[in-house]
PDB file of N, CA and C in Angstrom:
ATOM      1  N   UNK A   1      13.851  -6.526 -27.653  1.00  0.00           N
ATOM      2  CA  UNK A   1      13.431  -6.131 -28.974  1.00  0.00           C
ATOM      3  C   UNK A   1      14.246  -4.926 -29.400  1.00  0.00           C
ATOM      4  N   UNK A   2      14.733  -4.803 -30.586  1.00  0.00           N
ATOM      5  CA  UNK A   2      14.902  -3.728 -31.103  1.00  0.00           C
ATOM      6  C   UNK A   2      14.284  -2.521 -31.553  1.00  0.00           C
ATOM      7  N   UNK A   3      15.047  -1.437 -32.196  1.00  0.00           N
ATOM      8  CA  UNK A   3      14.314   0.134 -32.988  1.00  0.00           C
ATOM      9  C   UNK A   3      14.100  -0.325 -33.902  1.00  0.00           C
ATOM     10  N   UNK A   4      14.823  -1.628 -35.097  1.00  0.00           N
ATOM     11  CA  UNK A   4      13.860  -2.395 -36.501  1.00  0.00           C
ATOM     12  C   UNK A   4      13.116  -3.118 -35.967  1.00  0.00           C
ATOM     13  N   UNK A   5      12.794  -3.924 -35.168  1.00  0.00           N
ATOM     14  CA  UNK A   5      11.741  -5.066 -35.118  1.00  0.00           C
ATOM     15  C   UNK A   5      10.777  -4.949 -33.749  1.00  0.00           C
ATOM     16  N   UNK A   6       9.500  -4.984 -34.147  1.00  0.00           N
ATOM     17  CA  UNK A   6       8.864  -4.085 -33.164  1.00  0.00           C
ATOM     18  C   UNK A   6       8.206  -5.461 -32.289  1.00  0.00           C
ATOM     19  N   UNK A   7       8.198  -6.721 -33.060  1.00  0.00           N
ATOM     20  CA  UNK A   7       7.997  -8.237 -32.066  1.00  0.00           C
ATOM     21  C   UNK A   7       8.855  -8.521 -31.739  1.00  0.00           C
ATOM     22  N   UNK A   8       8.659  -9.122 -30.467  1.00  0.00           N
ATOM     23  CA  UNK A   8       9.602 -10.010 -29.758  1.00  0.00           C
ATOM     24  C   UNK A   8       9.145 -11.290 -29.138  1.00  0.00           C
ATOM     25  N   UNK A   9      10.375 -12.369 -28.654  1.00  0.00           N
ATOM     26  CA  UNK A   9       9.436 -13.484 -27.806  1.00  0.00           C
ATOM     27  C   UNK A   9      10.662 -13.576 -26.605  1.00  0.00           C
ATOM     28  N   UNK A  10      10.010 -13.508 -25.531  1.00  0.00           N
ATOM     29  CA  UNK A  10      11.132 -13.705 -24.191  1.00  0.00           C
ATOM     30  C   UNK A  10      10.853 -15.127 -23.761  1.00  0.00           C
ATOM     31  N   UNK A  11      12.398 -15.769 -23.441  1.00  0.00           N
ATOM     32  CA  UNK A  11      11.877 -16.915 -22.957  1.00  0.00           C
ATOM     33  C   UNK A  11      12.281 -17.035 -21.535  1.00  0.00           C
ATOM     34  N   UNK A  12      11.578 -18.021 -21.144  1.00  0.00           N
ATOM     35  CA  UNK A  12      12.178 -18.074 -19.252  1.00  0.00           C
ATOM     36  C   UNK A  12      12.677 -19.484 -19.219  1.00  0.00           C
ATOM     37  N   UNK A  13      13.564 -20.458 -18.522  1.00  0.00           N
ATOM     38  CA  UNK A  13      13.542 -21.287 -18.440  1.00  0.00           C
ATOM     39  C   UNK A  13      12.950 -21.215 -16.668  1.00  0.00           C
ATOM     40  N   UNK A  14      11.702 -22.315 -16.682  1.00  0.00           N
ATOM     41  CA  UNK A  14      11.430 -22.281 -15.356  1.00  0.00           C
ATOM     42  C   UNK A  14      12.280 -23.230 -14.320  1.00  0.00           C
ATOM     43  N   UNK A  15      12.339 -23.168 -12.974  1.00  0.00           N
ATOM     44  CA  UNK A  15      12.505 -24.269 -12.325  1.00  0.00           C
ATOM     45  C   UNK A  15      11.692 -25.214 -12.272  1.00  0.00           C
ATOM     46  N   UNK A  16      11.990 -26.475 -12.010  1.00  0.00           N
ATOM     47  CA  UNK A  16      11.339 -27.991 -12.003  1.00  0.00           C
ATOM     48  C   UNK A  16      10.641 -27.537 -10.420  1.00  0.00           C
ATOM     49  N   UNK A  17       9.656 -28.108 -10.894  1.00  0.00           N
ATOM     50  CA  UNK A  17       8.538 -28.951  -9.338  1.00  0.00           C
ATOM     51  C   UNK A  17       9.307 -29.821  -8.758  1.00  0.00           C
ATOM     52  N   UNK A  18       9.004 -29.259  -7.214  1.00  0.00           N
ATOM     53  CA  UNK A  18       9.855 -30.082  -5.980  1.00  0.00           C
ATOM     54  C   UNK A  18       9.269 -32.275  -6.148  1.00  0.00           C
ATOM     55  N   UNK A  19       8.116 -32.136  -7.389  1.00  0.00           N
ATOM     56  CA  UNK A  19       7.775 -33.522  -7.636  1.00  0.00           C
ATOM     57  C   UNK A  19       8.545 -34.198  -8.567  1.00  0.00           C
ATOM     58  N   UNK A  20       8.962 -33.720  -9.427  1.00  0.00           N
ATOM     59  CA  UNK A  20       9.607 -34.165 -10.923  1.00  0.00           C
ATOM     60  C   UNK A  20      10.573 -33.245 -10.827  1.00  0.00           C
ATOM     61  N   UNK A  21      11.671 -33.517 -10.271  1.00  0.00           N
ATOM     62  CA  UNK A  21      13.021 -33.137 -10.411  1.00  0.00           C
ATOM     63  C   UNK A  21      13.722 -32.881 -12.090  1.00  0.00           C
ATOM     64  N   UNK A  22      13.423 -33.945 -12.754  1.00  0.00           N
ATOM     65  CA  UNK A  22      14.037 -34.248 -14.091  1.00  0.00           C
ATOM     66  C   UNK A  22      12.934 -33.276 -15.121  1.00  0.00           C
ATOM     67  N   UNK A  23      12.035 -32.306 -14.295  1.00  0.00           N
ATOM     68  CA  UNK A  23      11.333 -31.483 -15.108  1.00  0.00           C
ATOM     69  C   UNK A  23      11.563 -30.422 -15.853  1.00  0.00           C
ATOM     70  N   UNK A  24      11.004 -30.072 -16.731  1.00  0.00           N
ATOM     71  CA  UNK A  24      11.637 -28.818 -17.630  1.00  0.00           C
ATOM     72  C   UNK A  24      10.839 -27.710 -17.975  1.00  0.00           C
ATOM     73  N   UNK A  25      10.627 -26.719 -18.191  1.00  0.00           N
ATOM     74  CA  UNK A  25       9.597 -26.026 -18.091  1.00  0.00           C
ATOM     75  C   UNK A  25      10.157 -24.505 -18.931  1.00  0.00           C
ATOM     76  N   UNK A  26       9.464 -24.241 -20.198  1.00  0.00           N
ATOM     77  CA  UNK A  26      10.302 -23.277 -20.738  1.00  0.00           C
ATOM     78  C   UNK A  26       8.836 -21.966 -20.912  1.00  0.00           C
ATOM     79  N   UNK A  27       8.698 -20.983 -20.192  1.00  0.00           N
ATOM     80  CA  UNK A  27       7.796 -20.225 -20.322  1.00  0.00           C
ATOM     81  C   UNK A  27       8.456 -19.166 -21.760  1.00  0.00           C
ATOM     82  N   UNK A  28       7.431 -19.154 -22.670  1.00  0.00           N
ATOM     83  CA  UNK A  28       7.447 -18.060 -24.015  1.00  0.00           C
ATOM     84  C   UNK A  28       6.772 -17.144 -24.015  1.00  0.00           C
ATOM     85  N   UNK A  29       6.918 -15.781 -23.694  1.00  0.00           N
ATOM     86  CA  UNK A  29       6.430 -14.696 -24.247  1.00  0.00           C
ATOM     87  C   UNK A  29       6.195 -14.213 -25.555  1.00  0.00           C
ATOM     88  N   UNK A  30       5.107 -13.422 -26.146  1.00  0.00           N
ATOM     89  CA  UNK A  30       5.478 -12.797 -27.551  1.00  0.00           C
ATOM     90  C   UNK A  30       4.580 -11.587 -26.997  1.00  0.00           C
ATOM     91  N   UNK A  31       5.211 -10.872 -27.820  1.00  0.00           N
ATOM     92  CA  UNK A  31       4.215  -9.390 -27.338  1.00  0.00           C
ATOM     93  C   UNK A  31       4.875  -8.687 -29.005  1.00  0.00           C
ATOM     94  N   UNK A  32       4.010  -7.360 -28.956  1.00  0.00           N
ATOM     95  CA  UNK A  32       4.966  -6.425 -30.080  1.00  0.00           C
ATOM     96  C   UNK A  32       4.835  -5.143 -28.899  1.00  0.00           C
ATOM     97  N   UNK A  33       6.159  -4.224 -29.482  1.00  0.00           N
ATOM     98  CA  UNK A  33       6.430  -3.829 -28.470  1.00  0.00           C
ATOM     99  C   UNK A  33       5.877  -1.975 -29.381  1.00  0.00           C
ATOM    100  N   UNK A  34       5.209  -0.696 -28.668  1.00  0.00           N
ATOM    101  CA  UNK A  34       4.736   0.197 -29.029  1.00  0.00           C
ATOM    102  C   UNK A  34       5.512   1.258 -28.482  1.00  0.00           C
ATOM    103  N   UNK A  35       6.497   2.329 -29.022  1.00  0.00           N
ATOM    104  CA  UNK A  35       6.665   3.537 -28.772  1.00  0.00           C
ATOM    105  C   UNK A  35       6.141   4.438 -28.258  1.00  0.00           C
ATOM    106  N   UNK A  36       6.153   5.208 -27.040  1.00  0.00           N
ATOM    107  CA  UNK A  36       5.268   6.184 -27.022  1.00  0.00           C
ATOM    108  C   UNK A  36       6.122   7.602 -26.362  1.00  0.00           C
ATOM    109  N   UNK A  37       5.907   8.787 -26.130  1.00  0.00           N
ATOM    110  CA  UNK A  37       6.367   9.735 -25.326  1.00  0.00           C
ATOM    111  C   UNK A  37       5.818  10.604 -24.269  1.00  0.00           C
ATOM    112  N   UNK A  38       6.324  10.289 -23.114  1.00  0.00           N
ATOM    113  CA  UNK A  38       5.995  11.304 -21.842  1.00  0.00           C
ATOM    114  C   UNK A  38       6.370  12.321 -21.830  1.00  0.00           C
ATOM    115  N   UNK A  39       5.486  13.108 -22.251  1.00  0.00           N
ATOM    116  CA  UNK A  39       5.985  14.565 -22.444  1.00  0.00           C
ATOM    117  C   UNK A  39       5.839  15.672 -20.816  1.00  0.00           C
ATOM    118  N   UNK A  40       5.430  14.980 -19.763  1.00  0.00           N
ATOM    119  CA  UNK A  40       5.898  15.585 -18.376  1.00  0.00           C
ATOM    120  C   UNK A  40       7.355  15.282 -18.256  1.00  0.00           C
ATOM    121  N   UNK A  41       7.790  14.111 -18.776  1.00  0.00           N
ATOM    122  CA  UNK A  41       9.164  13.841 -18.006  1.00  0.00           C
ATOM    123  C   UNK A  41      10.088  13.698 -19.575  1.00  0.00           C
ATOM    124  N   UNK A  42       9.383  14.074 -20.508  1.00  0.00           N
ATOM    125  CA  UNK A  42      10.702  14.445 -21.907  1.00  0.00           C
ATOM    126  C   UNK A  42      11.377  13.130 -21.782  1.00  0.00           C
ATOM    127  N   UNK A  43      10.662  12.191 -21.932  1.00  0.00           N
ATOM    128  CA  UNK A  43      11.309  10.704 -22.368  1.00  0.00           C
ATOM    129  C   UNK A  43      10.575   9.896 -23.043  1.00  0.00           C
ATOM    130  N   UNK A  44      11.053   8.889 -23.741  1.00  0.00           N
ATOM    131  CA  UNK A  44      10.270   7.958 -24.660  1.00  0.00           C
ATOM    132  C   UNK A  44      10.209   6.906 -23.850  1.00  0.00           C
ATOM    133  N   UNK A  45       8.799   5.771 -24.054  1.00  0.00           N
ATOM    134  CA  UNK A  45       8.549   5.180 -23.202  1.00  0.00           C
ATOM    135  C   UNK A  45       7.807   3.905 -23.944  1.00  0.00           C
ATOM    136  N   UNK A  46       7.785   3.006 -23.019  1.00  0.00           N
ATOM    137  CA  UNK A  46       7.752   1.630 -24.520  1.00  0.00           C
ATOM    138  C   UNK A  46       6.712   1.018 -23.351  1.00  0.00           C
ATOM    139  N   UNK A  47       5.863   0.078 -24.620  1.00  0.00           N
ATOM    140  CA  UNK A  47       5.028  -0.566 -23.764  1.00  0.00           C
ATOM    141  C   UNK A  47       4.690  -2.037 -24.550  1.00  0.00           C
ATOM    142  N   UNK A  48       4.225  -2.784 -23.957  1.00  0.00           N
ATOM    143  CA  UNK A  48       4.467  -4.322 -24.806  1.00  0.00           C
ATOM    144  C   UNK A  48       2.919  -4.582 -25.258  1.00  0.00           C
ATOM    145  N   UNK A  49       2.102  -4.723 -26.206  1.00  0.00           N
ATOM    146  CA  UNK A  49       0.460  -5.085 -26.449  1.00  0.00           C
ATOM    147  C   UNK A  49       0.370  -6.092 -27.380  1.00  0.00           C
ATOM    148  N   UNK A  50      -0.396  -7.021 -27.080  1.00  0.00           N
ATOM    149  CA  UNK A  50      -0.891  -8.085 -27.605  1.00  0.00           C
ATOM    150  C   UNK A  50      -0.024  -9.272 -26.908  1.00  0.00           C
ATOM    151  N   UNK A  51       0.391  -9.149 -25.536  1.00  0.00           N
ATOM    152  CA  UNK A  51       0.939 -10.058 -25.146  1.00  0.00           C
ATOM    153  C   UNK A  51       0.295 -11.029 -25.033  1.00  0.00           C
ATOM    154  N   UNK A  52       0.982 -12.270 -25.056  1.00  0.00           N
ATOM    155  CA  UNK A  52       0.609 -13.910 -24.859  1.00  0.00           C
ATOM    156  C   UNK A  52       1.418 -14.828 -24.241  1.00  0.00           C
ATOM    157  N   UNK A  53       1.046 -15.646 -23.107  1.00  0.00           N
ATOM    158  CA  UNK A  53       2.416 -16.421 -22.537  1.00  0.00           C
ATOM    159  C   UNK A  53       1.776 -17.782 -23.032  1.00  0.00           C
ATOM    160  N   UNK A  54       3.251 -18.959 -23.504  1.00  0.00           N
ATOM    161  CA  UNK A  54       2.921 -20.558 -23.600  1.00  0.00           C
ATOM    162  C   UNK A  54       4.008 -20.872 -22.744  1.00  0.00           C
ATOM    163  N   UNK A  55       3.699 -21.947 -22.319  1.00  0.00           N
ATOM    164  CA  UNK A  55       4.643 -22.925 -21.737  1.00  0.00           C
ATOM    165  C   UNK A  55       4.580 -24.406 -22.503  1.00  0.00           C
ATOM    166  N   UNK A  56       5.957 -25.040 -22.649  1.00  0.00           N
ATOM    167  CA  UNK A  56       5.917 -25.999 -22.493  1.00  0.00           C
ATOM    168  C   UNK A  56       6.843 -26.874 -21.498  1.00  0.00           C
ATOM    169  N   UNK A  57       6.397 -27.984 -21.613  1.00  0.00           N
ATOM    170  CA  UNK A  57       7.010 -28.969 -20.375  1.00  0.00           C
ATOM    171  C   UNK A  57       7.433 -30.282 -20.550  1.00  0.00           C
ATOM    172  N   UNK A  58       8.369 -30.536 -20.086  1.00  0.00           N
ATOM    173  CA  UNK A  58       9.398 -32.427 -20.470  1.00  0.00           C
ATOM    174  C   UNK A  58       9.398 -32.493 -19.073  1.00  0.00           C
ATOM    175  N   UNK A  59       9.061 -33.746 -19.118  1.00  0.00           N
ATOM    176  CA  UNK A  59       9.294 -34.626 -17.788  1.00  0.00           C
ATOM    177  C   UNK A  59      10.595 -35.085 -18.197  1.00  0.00           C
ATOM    178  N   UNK A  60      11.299 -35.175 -18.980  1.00  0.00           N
ATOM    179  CA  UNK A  60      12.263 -36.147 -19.348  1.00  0.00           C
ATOM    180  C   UNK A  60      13.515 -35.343 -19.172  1.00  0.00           C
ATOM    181  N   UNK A  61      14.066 -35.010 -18.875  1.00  0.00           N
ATOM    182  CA  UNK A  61      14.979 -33.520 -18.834  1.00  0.00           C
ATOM    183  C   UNK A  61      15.161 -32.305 -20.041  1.00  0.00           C
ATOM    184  N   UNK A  62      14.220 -32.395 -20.905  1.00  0.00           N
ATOM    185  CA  UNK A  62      14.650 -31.661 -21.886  1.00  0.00           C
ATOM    186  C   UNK A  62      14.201 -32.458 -22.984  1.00  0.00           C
ATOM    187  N   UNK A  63      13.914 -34.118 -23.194  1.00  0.00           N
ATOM    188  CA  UNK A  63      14.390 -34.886 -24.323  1.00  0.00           C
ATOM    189  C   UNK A  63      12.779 -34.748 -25.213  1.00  0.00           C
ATOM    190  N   UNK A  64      12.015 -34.444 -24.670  1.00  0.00           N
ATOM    191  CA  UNK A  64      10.336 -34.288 -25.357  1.00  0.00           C
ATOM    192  C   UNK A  64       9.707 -33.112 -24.824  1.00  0.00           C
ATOM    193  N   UNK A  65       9.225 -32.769 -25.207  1.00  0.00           N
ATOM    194  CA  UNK A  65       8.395 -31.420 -25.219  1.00  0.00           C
ATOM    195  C   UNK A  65       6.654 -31.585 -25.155  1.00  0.00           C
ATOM    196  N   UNK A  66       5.920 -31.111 -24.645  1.00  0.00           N
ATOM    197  CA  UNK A  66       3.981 -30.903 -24.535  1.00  0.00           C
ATOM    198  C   UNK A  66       3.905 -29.557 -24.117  1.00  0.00           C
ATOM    199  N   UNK A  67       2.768 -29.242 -25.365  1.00  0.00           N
ATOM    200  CA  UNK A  67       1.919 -28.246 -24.866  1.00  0.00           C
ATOM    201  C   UNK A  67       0.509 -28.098 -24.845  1.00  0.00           C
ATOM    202  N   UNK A  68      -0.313 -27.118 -24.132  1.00  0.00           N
ATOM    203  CA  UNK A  68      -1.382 -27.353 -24.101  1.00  0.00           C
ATOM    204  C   UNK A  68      -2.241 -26.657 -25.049  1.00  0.00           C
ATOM    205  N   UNK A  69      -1.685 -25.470 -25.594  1.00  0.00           N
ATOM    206  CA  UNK A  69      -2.360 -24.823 -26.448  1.00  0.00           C
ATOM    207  C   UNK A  69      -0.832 -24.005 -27.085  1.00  0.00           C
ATOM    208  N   UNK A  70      -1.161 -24.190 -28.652  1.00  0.00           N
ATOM    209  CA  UNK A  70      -0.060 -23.723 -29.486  1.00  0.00           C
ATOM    210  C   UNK A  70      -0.868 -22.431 -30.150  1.00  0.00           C
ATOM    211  N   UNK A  71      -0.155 -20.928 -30.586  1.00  0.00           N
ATOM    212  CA  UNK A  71      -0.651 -20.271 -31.482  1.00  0.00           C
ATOM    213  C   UNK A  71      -0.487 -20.526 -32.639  1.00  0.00           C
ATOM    214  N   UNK A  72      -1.024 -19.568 -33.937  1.00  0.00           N
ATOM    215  CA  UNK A  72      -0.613 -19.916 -34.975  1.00  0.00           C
ATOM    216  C   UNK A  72       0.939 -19.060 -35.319  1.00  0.00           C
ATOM    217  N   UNK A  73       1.719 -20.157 -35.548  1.00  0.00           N
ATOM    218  CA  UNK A  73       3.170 -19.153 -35.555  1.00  0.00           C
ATOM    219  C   UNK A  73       3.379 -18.771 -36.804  1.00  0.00           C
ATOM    220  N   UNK A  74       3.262 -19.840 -37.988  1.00  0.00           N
ATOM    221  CA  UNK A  74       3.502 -19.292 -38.999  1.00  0.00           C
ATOM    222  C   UNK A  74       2.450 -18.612 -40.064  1.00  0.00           C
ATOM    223  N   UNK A  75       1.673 -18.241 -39.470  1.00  0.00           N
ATOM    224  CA  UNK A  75       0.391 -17.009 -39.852  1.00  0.00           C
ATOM    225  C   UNK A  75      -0.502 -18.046 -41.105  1.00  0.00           C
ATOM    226  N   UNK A  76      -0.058 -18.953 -41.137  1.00  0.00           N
ATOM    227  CA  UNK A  76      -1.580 -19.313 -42.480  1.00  0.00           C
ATOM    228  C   UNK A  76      -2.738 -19.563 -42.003  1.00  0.00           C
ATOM    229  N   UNK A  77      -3.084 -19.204 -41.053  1.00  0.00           N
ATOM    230  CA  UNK A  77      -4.362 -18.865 -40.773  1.00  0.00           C
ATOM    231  C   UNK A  77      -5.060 -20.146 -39.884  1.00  0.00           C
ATOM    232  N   UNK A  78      -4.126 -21.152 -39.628  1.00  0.00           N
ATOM    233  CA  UNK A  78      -4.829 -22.332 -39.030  1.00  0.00           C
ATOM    234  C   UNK A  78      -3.702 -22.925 -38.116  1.00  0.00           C
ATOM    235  N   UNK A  79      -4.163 -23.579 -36.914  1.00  0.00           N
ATOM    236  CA  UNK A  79      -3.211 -24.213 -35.690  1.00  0.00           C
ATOM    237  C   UNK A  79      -3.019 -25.712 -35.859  1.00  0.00           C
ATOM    238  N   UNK A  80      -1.906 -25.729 -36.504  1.00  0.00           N
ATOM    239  CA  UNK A  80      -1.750 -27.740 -36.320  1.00  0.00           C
ATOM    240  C   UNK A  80      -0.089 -27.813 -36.098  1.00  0.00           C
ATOM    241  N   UNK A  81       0.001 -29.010 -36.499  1.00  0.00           N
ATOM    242  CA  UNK A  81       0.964 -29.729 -35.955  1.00  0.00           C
ATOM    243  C   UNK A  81       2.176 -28.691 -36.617  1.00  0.00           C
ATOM    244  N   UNK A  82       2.613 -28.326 -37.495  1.00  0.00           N
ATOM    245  CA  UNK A  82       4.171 -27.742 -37.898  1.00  0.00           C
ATOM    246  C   UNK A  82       3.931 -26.327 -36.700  1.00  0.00           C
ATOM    247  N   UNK A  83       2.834 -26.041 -36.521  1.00  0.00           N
ATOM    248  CA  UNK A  83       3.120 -24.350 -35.385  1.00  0.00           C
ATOM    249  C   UNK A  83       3.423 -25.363 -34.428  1.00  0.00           C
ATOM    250  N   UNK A  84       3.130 -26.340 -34.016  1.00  0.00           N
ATOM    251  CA  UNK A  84       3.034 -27.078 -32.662  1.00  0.00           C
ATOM    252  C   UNK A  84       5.024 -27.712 -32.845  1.00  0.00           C
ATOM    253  N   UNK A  85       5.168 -27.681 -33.731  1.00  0.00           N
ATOM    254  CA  UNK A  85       6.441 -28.298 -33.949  1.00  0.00           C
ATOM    255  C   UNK A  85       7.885 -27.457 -33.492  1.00  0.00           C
ATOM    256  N   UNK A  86       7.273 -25.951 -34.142  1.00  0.00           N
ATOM    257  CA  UNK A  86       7.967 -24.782 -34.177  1.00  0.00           C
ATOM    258  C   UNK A  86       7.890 -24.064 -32.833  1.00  0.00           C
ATOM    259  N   UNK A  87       6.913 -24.161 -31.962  1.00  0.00           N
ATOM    260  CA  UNK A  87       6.944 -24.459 -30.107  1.00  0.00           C
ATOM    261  C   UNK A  87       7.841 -24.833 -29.934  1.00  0.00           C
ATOM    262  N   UNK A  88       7.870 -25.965 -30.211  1.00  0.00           N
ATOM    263  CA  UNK A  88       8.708 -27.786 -29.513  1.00  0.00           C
ATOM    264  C   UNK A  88      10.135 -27.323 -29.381  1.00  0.00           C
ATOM    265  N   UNK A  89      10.254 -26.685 -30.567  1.00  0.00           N
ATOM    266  CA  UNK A  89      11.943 -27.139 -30.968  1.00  0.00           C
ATOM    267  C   UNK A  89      12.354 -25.067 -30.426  1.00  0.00           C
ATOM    268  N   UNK A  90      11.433 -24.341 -30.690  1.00  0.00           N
ATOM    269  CA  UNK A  90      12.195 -23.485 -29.686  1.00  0.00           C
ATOM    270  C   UNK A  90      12.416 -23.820 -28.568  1.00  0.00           C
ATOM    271  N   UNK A  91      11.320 -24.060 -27.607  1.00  0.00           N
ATOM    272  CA  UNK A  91      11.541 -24.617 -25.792  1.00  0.00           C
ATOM    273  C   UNK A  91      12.494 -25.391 -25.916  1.00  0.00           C
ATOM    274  N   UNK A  92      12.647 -26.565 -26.572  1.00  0.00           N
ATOM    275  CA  UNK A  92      13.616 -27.576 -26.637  1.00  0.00           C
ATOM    276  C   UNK A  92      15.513 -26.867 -27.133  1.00  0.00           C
ATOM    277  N   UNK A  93      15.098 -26.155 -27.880  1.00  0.00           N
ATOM    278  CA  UNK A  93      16.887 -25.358 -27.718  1.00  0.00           C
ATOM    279  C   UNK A  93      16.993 -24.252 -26.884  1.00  0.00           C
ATOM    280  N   UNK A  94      16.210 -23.789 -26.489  1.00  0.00           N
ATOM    281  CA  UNK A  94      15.929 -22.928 -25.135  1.00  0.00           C
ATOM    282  C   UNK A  94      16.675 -23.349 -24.016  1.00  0.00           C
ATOM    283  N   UNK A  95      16.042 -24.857 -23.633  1.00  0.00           N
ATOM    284  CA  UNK A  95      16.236 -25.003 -22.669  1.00  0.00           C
ATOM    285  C   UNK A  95      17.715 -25.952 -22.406  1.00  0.00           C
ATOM    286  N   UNK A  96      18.513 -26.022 -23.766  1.00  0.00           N
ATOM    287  CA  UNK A  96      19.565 -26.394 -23.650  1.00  0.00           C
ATOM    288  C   UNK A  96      21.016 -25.685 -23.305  1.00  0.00           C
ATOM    289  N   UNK A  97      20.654 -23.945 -23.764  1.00  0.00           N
ATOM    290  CA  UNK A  97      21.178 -22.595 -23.003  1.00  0.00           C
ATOM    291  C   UNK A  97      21.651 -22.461 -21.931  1.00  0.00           C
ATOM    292  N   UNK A  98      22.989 -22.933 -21.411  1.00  0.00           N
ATOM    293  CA  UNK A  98      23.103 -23.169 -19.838  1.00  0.00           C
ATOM    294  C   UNK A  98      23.034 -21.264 -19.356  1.00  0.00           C
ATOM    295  N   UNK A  99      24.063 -20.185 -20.074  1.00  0.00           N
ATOM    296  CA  UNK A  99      24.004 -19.299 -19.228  1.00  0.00           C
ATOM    297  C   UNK A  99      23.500 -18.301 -20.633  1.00  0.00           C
ATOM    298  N   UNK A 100      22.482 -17.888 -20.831  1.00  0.00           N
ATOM    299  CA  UNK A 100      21.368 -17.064 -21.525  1.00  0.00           C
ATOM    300  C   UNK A 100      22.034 -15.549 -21.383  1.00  0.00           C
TER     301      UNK A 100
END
């Protein structure tokens, strides 16, 4: 995250289960991130609140996406299918990133 933008979302690409080789697994963070200062040690010091982790997962190598619970991403106030979409297709170009 940056000094303008105080949200962020980290992504992980996980490793596949020793069961489903052809598995995909893209863990998402979002947090916003808070300024603060230690004034024993005269440094500024950052801390992440309101964190939330999703995952989603393709059995297929990448080619479909599931999740189990989507937030609301684009804030109108209700969880359906376009936030569930806007998941999909981050994990899904996420996980096409060979070296991040």
């Amino acid at each position: 995250m940056s000094n303008y933008n105080q949200r962020g979302v980290f992504l992980q690409l996980l490793r596949p289960s020793i069961v489903s080789p052809k598995e995909v697994r893209v863990s998402m963070q979002f947090a916003l991130k808070e300024e603060g200062y230690d004034p024993a040690n005269r440094e500024v010091t950052y801390s992440l609140l309101d964190s939330s982790t999703r995952e989603a997962v393709s059995n297929d190598g990448g080619a479909t996406f599931t999740m189990k619970t989507t937030p609301d991403v684009d804030g109108d106030g209700d969880i359906d299918a376009q936030d569930k979409a806007v998941m999909v297709a981050l994990a899904k170009a996420y996980s096409k990133i060979i070296n991040p």
